[in-house]
Protein backbone atom coordinates (compact mmCIF):
# COMPACT_ATOMS: atom_id res chain seq x y z
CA UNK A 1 95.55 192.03 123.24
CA UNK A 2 97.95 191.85 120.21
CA UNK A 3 100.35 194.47 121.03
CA UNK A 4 101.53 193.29 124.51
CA UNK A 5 102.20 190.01 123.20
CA UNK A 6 104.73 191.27 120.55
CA UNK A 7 106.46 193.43 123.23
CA UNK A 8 106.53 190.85 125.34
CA UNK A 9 109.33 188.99 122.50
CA UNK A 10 110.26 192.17 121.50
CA UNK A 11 111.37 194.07 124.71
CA UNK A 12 114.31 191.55 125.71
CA UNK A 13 115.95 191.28 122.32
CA UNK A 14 116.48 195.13 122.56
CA UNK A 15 117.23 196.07 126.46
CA UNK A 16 118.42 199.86 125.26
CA UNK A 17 114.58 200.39 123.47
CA UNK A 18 111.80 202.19 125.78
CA UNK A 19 108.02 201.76 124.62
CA UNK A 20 105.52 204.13 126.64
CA UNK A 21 102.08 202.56 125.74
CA UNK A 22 99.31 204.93 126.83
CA UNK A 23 96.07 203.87 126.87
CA UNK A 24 93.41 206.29 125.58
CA UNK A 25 89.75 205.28 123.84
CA UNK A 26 89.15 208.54 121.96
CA UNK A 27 90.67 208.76 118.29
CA UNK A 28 93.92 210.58 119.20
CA UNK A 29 95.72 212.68 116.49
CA UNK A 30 99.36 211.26 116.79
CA UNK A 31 100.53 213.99 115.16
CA UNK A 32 99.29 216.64 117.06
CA UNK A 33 99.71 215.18 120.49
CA UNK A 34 103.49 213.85 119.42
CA UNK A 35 102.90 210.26 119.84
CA UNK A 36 105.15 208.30 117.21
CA UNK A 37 102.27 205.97 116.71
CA UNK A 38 99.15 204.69 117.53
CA UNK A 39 96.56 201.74 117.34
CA UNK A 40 93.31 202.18 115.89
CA UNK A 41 90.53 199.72 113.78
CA UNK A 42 91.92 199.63 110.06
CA UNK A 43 88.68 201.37 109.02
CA UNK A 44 89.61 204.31 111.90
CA UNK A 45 93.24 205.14 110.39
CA UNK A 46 93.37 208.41 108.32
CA UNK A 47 94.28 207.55 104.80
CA UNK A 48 97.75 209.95 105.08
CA UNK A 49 99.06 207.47 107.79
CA UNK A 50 101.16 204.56 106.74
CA UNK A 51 99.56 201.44 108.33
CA UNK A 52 100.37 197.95 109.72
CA UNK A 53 98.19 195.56 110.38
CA UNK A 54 98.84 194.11 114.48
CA UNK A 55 95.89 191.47 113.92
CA UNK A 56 93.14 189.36 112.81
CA UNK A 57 89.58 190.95 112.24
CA UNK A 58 87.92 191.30 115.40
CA UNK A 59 85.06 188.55 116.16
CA UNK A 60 82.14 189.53 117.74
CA UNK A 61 79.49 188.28 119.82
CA UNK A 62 76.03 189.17 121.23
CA UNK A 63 75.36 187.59 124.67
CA UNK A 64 72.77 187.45 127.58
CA UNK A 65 72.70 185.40 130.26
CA UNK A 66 70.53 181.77 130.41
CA UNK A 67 69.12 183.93 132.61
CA UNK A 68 68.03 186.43 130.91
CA UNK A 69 66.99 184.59 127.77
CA UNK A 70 64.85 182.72 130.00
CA UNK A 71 63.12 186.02 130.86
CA UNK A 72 63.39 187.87 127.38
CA UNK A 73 63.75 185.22 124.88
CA UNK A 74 66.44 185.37 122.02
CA UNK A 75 65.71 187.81 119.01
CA UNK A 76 65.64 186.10 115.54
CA UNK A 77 65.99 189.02 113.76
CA UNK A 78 68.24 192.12 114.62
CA UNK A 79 64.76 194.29 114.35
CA UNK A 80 64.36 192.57 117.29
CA UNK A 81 66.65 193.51 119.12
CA UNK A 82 64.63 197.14 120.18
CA UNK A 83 62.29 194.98 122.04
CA UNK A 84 65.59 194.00 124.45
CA UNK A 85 67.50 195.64 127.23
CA UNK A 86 70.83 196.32 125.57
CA UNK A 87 74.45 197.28 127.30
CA UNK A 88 75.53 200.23 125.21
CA UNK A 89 78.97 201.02 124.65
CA UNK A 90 79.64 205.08 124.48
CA UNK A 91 82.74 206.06 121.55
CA UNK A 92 85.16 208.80 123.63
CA UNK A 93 85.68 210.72 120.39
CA UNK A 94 81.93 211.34 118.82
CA UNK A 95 80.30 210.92 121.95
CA UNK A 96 78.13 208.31 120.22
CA UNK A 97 76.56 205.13 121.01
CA UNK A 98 78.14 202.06 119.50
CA UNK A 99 76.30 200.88 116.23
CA UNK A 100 76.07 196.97 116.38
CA UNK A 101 77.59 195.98 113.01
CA UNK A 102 75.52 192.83 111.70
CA UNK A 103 75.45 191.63 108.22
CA UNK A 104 73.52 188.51 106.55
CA UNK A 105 74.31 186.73 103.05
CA UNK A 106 75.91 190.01 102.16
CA UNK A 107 72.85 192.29 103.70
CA UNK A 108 74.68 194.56 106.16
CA UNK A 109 72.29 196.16 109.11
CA UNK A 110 73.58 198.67 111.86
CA UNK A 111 71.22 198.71 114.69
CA UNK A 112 71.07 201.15 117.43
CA UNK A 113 69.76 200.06 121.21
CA UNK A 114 68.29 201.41 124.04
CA UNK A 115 69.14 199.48 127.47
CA UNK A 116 69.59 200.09 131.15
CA UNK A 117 72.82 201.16 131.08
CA UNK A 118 75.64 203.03 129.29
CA UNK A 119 79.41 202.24 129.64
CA UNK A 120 82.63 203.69 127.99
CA UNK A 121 84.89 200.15 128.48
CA UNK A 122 84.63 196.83 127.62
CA UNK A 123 85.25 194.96 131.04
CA UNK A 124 82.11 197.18 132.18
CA UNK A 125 79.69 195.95 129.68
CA UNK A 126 81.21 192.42 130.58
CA UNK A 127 80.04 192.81 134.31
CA UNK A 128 76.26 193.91 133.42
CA UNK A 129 75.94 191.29 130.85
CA UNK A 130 77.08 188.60 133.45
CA UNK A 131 75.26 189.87 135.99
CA UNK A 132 72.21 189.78 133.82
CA UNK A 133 71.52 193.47 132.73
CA UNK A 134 70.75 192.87 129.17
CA UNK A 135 72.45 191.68 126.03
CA UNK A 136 75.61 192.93 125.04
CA UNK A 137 77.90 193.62 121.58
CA UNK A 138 81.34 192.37 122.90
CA UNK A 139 84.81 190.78 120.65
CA UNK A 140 83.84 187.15 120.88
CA UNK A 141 87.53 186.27 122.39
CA UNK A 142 86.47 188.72 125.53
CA UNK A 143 83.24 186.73 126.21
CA UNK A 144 84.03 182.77 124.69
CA UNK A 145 85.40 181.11 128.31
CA UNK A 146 81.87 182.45 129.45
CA UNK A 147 80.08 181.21 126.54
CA UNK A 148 81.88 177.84 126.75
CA UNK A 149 81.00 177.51 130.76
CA UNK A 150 77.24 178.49 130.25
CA UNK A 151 77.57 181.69 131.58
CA UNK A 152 76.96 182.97 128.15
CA UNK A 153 74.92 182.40 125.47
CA UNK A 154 75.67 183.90 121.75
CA UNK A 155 71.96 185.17 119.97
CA UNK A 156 71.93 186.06 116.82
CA UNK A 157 75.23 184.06 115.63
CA UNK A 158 74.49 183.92 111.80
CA UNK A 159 74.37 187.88 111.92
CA UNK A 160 77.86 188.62 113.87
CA UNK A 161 80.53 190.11 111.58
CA UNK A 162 84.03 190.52 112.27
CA UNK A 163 84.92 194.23 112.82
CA UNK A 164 88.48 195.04 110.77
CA UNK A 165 91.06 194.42 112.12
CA UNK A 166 93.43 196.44 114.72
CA UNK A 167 96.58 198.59 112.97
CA UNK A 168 99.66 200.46 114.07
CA UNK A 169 99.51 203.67 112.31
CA UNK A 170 102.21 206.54 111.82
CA UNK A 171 103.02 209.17 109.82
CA UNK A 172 106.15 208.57 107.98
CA UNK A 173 108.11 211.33 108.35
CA UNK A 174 108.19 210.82 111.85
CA UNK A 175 108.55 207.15 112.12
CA UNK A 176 112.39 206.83 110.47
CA UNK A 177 114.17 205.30 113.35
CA UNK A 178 115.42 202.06 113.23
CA UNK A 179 114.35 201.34 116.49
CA UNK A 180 111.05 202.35 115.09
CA UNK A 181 111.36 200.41 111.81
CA UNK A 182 112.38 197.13 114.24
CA UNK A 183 108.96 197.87 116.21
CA UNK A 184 106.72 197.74 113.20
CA UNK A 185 107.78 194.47 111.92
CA UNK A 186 107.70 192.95 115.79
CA UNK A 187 104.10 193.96 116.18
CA UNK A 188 103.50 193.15 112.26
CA UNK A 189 100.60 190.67 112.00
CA UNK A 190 101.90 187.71 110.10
């Protein structure tokens, strides 16, 4: 979402460069597995890595369908929101469920759900939510064109918090290039 965009103006200006961009949702150790870098959640980057911020903080959103709420209607209170069928998202790397990160007036809750149905990717929790599985945790940019044609409805808005936002991260006595050094400040968030 943020890095393909600075490739995109990147790439031409420097036609002898090659970027392999593998995709992988477990917490990779670049080090080990000889990647020159990686993307992670600024909270997720290990504090001997050198990091650089690719992003704003990551808006989020939970959503049902009218549906749905007409069925089940909307919790006021994120207590509430064990009386629901929730989409859970599965991390790669722990093997855990998601925690959805809510906060009020400085009051910070993580709430763990139960729901019909377990996924590893976003675009899956997506379809069940639109098809009217449950509610779902998603980044608010993935979901808004469904929220703004009524698909979608947002519960709970006051208690969504922005998750941090996404970094490159390296270690940096393997990041020295200049080709590398050029990369960072294309991708830089600004």
């Amino acid at each position: 979402m943020y890095l393909m965009p600075a490739l995109n103006r990147f790439l031409p200006d420097y036609p002898d460069i090659t970027v392999e961009v593998v995709i992988d949702y477990g917490l990779v150790d670049v080090v080990a597995d000889r990647f020159d870098a990686g993307v992670r959640l600024g909270e997720a980057v290990a504090k001997d890595m050198i990091a650089v911020r690719i992003g704003p903080e990551i808006k989020m959103a939970i959503v049902a369908t009218p549906d749905y709420l007409k069925a089940n209607p909307a919790p006021e209170h994120p207590r509430e929101l064990v009386e629901h069928r929730c989409i859970n998202l599965r991390l790669p790397t722990s093997g855990k469920l998601n925690e959805w990160r809510l906060a009020k007036r400085g009051r910070a809750v993580h709430v763990r759900v139960d729901g019909p149905l377990i996924c590893n990717t976003i675009d899956l929790i997506l379809d069940a939510v639109l098809s009217g599985m449950g509610l779902a945790y998603l980044p608010l940019d993935v979901v808004e064109k469904d929220i703004r044609a009524g698909r979608l409805v947002p519960v709970l808005e006051e208690w969504t918090t922005p998750l941090p936002a996404y970094h490159l991260y390296y270690p940096n006595r393997r990041f020295a290039s200049p080709a590398s050094k050029l990369l960072v400040e294309a991708v830089r968030y600004r």
